[in-house]
PDB file of N, CA and C in Angstrom:
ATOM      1  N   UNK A   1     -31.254  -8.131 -26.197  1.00  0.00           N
ATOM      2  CA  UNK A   1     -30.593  -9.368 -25.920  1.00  0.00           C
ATOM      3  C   UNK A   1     -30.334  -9.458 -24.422  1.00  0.00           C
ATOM      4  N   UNK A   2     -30.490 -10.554 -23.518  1.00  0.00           N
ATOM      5  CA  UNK A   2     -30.874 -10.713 -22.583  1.00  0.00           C
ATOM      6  C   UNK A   2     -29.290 -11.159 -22.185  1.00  0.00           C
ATOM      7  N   UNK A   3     -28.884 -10.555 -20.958  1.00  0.00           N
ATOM      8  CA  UNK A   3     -27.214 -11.310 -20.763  1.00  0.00           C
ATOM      9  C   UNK A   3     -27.389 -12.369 -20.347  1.00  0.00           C
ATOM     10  N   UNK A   4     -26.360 -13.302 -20.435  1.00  0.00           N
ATOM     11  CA  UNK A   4     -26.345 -14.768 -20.411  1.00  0.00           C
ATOM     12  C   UNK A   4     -25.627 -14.226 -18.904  1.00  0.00           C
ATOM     13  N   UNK A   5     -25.732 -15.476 -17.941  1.00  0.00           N
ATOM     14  CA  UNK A   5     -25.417 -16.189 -16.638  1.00  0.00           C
ATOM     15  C   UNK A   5     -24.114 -17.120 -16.976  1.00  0.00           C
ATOM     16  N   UNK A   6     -23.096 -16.953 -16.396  1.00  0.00           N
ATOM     17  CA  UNK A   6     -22.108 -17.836 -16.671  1.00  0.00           C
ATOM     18  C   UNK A   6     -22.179 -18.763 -15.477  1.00  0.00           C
ATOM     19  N   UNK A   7     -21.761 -20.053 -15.361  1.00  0.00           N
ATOM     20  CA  UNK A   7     -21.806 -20.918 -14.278  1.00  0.00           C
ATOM     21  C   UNK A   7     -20.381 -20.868 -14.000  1.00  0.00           C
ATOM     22  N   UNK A   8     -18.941 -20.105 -15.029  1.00  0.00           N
ATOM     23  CA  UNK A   8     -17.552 -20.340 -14.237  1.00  0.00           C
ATOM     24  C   UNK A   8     -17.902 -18.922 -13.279  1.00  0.00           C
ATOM     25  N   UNK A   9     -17.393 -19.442 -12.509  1.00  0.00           N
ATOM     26  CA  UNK A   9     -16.804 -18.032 -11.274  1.00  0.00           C
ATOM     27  C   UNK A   9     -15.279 -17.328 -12.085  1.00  0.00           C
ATOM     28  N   UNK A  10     -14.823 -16.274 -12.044  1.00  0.00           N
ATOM     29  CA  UNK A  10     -13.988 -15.955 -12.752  1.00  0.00           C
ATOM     30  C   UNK A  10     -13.001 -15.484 -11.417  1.00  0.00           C
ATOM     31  N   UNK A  11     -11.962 -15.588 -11.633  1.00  0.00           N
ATOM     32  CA  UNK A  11     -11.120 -15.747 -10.292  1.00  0.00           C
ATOM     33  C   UNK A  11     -10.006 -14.508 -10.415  1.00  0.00           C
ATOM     34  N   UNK A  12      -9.786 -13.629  -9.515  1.00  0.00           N
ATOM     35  CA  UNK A  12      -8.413 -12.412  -9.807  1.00  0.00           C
ATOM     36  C   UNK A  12      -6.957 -13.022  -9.452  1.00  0.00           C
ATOM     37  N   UNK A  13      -7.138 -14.509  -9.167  1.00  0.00           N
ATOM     38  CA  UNK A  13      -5.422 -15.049  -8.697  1.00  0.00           C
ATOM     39  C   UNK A  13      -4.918 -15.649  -9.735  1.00  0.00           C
ATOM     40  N   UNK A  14      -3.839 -15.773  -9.610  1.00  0.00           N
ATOM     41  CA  UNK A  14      -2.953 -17.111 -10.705  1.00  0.00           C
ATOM     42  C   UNK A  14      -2.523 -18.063  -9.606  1.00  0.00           C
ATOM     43  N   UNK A  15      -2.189 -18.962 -10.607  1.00  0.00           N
ATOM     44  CA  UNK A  15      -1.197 -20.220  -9.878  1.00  0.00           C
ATOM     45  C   UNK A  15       0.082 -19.921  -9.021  1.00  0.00           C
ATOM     46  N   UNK A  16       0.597 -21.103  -7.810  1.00  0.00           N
ATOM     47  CA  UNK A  16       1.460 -20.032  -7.405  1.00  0.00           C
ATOM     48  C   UNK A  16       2.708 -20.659  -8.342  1.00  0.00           C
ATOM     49  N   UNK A  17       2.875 -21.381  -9.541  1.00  0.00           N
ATOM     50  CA  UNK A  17       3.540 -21.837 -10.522  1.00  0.00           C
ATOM     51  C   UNK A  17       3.777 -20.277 -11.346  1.00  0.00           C
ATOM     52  N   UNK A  18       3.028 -19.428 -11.792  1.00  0.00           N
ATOM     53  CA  UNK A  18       3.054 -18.188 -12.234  1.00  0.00           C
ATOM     54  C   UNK A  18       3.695 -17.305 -11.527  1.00  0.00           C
ATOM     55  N   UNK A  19       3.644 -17.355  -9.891  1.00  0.00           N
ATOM     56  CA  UNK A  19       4.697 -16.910  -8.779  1.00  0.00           C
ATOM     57  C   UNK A  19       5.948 -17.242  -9.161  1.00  0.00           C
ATOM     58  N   UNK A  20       6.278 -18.757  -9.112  1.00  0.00           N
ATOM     59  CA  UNK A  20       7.233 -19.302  -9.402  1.00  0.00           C
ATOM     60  C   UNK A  20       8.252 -18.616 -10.555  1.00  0.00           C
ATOM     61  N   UNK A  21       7.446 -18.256 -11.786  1.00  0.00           N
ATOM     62  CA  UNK A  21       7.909 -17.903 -13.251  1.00  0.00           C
ATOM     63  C   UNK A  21       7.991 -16.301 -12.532  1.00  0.00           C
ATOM     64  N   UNK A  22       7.092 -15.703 -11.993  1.00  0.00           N
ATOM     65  CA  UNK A  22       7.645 -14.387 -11.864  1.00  0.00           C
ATOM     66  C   UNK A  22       8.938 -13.755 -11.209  1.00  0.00           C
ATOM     67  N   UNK A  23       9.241 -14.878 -10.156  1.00  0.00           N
ATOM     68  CA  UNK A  23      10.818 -14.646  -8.788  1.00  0.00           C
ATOM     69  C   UNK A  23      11.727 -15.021 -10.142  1.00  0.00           C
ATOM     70  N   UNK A  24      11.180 -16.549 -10.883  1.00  0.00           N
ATOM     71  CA  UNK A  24      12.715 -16.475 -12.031  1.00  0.00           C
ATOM     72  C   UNK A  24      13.069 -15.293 -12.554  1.00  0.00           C
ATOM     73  N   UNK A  25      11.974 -14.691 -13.191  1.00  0.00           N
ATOM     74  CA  UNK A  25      12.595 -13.586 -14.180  1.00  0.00           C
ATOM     75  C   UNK A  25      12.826 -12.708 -13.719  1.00  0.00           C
ATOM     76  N   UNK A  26      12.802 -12.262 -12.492  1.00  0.00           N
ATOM     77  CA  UNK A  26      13.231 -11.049 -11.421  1.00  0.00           C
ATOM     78  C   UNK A  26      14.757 -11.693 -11.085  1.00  0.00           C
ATOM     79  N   UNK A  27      14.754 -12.644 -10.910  1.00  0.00           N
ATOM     80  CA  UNK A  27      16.401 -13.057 -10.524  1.00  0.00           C
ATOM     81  C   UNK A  27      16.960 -13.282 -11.498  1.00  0.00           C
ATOM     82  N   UNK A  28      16.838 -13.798 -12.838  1.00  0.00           N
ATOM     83  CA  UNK A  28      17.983 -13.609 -13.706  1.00  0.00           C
ATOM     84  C   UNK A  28      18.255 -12.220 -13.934  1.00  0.00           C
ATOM     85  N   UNK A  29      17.224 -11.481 -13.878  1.00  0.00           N
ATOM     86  CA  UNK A  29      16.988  -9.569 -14.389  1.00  0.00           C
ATOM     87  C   UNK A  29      18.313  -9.185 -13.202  1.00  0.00           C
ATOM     88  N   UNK A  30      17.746  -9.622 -12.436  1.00  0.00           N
ATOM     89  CA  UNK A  30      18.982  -9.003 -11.130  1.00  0.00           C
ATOM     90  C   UNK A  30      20.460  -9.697 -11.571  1.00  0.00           C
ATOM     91  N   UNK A  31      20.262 -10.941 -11.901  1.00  0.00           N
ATOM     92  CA  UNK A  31      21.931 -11.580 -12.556  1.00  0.00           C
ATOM     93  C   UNK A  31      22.472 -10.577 -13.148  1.00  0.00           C
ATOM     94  N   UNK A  32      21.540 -10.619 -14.169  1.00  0.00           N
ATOM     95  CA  UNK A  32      22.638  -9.814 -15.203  1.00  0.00           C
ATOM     96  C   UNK A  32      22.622  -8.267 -15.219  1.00  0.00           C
ATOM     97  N   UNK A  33      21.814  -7.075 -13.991  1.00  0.00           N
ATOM     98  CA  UNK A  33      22.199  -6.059 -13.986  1.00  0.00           C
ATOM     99  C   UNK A  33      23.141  -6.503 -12.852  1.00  0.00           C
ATOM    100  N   UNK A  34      23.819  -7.283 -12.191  1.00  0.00           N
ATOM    101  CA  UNK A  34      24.453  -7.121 -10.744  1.00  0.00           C
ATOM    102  C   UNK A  34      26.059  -7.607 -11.248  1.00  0.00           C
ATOM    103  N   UNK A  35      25.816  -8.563 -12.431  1.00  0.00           N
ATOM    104  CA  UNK A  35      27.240  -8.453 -13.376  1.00  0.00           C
ATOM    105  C   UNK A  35      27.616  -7.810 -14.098  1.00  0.00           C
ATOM    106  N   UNK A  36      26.580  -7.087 -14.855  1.00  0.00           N
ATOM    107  CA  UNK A  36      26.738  -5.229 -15.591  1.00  0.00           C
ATOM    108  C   UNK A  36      27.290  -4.475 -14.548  1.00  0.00           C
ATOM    109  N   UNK A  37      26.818  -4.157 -13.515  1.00  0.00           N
ATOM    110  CA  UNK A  37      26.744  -3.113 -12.617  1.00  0.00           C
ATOM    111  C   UNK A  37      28.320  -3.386 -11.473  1.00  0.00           C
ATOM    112  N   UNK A  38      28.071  -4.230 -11.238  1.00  0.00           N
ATOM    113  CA  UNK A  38      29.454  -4.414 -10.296  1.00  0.00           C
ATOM    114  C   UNK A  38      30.644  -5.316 -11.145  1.00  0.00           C
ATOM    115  N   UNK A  39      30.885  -5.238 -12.317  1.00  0.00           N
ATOM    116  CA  UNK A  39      31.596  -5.515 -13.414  1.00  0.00           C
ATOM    117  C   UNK A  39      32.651  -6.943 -13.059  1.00  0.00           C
ATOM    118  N   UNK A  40      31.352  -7.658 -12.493  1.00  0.00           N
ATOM    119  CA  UNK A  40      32.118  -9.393 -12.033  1.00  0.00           C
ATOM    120  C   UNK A  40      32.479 -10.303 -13.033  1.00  0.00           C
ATOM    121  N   UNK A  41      33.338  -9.968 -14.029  1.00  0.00           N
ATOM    122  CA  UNK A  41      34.400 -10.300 -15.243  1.00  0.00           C
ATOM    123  C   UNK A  41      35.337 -10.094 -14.713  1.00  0.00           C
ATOM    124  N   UNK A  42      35.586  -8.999 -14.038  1.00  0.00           N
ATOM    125  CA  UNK A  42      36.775  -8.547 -13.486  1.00  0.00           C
ATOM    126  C   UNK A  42      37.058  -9.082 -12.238  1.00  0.00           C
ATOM    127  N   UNK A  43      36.184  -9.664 -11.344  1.00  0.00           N
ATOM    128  CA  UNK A  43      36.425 -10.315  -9.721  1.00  0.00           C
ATOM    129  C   UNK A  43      35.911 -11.407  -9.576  1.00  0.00           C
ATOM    130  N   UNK A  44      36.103 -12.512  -9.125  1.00  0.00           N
ATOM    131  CA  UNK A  44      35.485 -13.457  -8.273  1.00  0.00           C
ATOM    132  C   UNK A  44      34.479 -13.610  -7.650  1.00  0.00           C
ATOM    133  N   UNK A  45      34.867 -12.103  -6.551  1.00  0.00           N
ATOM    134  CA  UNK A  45      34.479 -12.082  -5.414  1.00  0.00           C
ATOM    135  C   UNK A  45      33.080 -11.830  -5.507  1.00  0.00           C
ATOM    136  N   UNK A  46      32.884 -10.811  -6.767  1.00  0.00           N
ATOM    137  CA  UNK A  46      31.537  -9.764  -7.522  1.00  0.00           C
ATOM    138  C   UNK A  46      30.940 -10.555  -7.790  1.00  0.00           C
ATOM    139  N   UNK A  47      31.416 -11.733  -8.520  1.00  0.00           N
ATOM    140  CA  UNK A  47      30.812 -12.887  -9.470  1.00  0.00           C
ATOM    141  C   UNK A  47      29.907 -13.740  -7.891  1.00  0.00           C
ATOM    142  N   UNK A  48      30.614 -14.047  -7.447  1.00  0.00           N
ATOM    143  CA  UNK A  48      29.325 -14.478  -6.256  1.00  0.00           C
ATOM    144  C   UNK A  48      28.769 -13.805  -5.194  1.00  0.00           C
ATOM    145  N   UNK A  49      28.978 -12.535  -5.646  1.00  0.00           N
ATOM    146  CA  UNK A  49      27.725 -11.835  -4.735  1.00  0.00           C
ATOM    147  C   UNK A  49      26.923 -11.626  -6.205  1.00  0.00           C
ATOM    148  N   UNK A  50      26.947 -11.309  -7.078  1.00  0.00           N
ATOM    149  CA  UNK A  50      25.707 -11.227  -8.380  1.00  0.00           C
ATOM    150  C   UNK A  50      25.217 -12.200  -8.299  1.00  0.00           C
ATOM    151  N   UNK A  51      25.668 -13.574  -7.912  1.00  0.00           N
ATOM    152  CA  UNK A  51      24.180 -14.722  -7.898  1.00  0.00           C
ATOM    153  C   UNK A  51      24.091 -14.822  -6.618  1.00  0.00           C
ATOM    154  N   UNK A  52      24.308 -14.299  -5.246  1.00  0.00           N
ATOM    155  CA  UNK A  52      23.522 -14.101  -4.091  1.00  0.00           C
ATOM    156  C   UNK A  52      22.382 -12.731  -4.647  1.00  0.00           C
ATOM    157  N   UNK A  53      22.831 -11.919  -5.172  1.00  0.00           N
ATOM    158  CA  UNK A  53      21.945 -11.112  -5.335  1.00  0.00           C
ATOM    159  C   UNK A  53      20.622 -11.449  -5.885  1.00  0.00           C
ATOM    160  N   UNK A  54      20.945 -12.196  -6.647  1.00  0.00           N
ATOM    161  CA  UNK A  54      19.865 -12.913  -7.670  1.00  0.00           C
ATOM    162  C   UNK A  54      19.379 -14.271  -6.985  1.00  0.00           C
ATOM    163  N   UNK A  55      19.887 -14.579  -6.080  1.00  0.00           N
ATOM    164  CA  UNK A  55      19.122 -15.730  -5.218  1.00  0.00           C
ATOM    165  C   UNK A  55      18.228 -15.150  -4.469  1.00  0.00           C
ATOM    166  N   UNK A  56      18.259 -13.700  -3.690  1.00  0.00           N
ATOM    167  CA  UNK A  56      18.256 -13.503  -2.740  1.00  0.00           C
ATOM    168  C   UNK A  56      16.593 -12.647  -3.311  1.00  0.00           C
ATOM    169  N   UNK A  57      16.561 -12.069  -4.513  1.00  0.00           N
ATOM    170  CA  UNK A  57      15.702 -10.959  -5.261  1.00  0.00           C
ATOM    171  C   UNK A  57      15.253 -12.465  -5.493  1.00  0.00           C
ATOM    172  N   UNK A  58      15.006 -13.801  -6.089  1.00  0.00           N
ATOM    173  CA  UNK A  58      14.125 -14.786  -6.244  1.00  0.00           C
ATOM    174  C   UNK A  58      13.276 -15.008  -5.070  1.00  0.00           C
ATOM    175  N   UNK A  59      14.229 -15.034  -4.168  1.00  0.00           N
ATOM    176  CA  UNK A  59      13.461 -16.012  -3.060  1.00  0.00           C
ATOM    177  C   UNK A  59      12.795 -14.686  -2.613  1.00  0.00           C
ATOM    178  N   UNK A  60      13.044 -13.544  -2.535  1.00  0.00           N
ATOM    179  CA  UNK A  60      12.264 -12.449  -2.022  1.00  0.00           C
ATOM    180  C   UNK A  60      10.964 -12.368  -3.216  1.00  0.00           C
ATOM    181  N   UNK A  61      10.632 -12.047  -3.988  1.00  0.00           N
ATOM    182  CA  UNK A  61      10.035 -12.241  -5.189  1.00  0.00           C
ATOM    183  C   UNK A  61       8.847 -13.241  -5.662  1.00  0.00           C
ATOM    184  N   UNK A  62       9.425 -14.090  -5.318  1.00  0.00           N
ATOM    185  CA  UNK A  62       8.264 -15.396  -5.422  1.00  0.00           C
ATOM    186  C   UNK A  62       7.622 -15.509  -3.539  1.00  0.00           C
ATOM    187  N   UNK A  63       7.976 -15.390  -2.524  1.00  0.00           N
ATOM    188  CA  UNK A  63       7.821 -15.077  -1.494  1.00  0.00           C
ATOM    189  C   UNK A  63       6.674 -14.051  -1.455  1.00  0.00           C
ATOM    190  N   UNK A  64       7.108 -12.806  -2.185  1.00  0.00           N
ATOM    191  CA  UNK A  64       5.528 -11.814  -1.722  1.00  0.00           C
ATOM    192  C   UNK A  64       4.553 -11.886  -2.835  1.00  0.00           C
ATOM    193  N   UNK A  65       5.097 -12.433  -4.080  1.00  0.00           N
ATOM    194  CA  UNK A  65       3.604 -13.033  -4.975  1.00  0.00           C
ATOM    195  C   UNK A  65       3.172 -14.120  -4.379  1.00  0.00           C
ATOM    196  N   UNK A  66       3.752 -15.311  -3.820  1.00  0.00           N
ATOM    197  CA  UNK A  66       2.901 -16.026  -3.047  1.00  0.00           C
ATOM    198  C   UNK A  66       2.168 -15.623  -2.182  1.00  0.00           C
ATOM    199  N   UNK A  67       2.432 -15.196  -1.023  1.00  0.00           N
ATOM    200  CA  UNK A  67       1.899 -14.468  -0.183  1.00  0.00           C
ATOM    201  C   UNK A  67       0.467 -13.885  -0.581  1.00  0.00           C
ATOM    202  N   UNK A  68       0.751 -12.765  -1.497  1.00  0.00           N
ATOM    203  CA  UNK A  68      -0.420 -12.191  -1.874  1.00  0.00           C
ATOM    204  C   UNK A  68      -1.364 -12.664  -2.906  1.00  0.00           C
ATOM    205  N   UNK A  69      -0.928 -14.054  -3.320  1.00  0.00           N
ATOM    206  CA  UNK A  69      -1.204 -15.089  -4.150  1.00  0.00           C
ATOM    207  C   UNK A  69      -3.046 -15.319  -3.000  1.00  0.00           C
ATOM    208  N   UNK A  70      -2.200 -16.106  -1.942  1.00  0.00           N
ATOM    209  CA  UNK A  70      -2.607 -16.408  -1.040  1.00  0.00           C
ATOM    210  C   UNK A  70      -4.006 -15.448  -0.365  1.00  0.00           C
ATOM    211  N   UNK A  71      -3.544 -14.500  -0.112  1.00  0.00           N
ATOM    212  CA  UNK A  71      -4.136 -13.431   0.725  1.00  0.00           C
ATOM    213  C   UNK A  71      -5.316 -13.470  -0.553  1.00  0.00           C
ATOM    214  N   UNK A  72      -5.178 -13.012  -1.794  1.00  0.00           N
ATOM    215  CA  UNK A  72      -6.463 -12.760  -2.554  1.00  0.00           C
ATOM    216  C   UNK A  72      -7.226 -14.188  -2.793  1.00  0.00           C
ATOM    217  N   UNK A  73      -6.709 -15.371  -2.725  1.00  0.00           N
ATOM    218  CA  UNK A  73      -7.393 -16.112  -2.688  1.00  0.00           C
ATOM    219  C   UNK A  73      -8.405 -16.476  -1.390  1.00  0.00           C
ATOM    220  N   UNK A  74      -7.849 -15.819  -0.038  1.00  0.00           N
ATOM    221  CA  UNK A  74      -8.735 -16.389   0.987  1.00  0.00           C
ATOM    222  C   UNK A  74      -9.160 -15.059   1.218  1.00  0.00           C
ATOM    223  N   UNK A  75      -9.134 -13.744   0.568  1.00  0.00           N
ATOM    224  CA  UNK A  75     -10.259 -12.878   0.212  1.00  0.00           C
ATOM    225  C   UNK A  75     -11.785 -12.840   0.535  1.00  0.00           C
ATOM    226  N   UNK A  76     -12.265 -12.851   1.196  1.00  0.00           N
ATOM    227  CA  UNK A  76     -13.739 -13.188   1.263  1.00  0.00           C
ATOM    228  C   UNK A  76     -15.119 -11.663   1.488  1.00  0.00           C
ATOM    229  N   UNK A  77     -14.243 -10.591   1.418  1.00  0.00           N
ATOM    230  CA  UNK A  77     -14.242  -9.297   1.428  1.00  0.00           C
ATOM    231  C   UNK A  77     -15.389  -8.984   0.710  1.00  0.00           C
ATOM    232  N   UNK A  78     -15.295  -9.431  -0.588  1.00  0.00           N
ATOM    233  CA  UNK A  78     -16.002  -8.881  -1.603  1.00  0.00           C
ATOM    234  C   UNK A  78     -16.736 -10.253  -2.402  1.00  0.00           C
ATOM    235  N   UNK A  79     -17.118 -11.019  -1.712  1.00  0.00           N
ATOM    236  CA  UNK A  79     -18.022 -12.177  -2.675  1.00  0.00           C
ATOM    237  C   UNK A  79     -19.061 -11.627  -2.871  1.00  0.00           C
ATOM    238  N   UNK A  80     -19.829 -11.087  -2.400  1.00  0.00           N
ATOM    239  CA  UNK A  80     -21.306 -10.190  -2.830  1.00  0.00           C
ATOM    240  C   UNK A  80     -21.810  -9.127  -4.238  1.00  0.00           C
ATOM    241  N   UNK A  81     -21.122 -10.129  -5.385  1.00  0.00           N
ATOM    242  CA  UNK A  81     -20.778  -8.816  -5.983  1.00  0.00           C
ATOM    243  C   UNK A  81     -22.169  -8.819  -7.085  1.00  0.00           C
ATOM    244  N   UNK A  82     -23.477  -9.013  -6.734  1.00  0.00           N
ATOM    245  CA  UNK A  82     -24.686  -8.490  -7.506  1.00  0.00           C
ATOM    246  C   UNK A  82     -25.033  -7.052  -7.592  1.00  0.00           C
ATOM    247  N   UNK A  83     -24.371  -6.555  -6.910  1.00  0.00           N
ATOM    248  CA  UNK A  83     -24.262  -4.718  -7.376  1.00  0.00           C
ATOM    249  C   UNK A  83     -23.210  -4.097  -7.858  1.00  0.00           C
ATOM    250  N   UNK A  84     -23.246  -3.293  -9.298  1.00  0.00           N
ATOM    251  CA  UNK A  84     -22.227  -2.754  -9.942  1.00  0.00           C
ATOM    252  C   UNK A  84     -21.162  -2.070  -9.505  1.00  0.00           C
ATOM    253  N   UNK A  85     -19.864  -2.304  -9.542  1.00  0.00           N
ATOM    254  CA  UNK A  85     -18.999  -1.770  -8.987  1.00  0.00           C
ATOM    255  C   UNK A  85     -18.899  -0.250  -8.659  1.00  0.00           C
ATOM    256  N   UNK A  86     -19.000   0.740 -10.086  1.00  0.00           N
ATOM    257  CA  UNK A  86     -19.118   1.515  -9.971  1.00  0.00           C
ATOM    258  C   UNK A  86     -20.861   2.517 -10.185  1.00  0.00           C
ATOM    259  N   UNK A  87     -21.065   3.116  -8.817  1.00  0.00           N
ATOM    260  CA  UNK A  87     -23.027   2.921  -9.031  1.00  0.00           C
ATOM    261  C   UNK A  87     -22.739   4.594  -9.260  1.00  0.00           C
TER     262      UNK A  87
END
């Protein structure tokens, strides 16, 4: 059986919407170990540094998956790829 030729290009990035979804769930993760951990039931003060913490782990988060979102998309390193990866 002869391999078939695909006409999609198959791509190693995601959307940077998938970035987006990844900084959320890193910053709620940080919410709620930073209100476990520094026990901000009990303070105020704790209670808003646990959602700086968790602002701060988002915007850091979605920041270097974009980034490298980016970087593998303008990749141009390796388009040549008619020889097997591993020879």
């Amino acid at each position: 059986m002869a391999p078939s030729k695909s006409a999609k290009k198959s791509s190693s990035t995601v959307s940077y919407k998938d970035a987006f979804k990844v900084g959320l769930v890193c910053g709620v993760a940080v919410l709620i170990l930073s209100i476990v951990v520094t026990r901000a039931w009990q303070d105020p003060a704790a209670f808003g540094f646990a959602f700086i913490y968790a602002g701060v782990a988002f915007v850091a988060v979605t920041a270097l998956a974009s980034v490298l979102n980016w970087a593998l998309r303008n990749d141009t390193q390796n388009d040549d790829q008619s020889y097997p990866i591993l020879k």
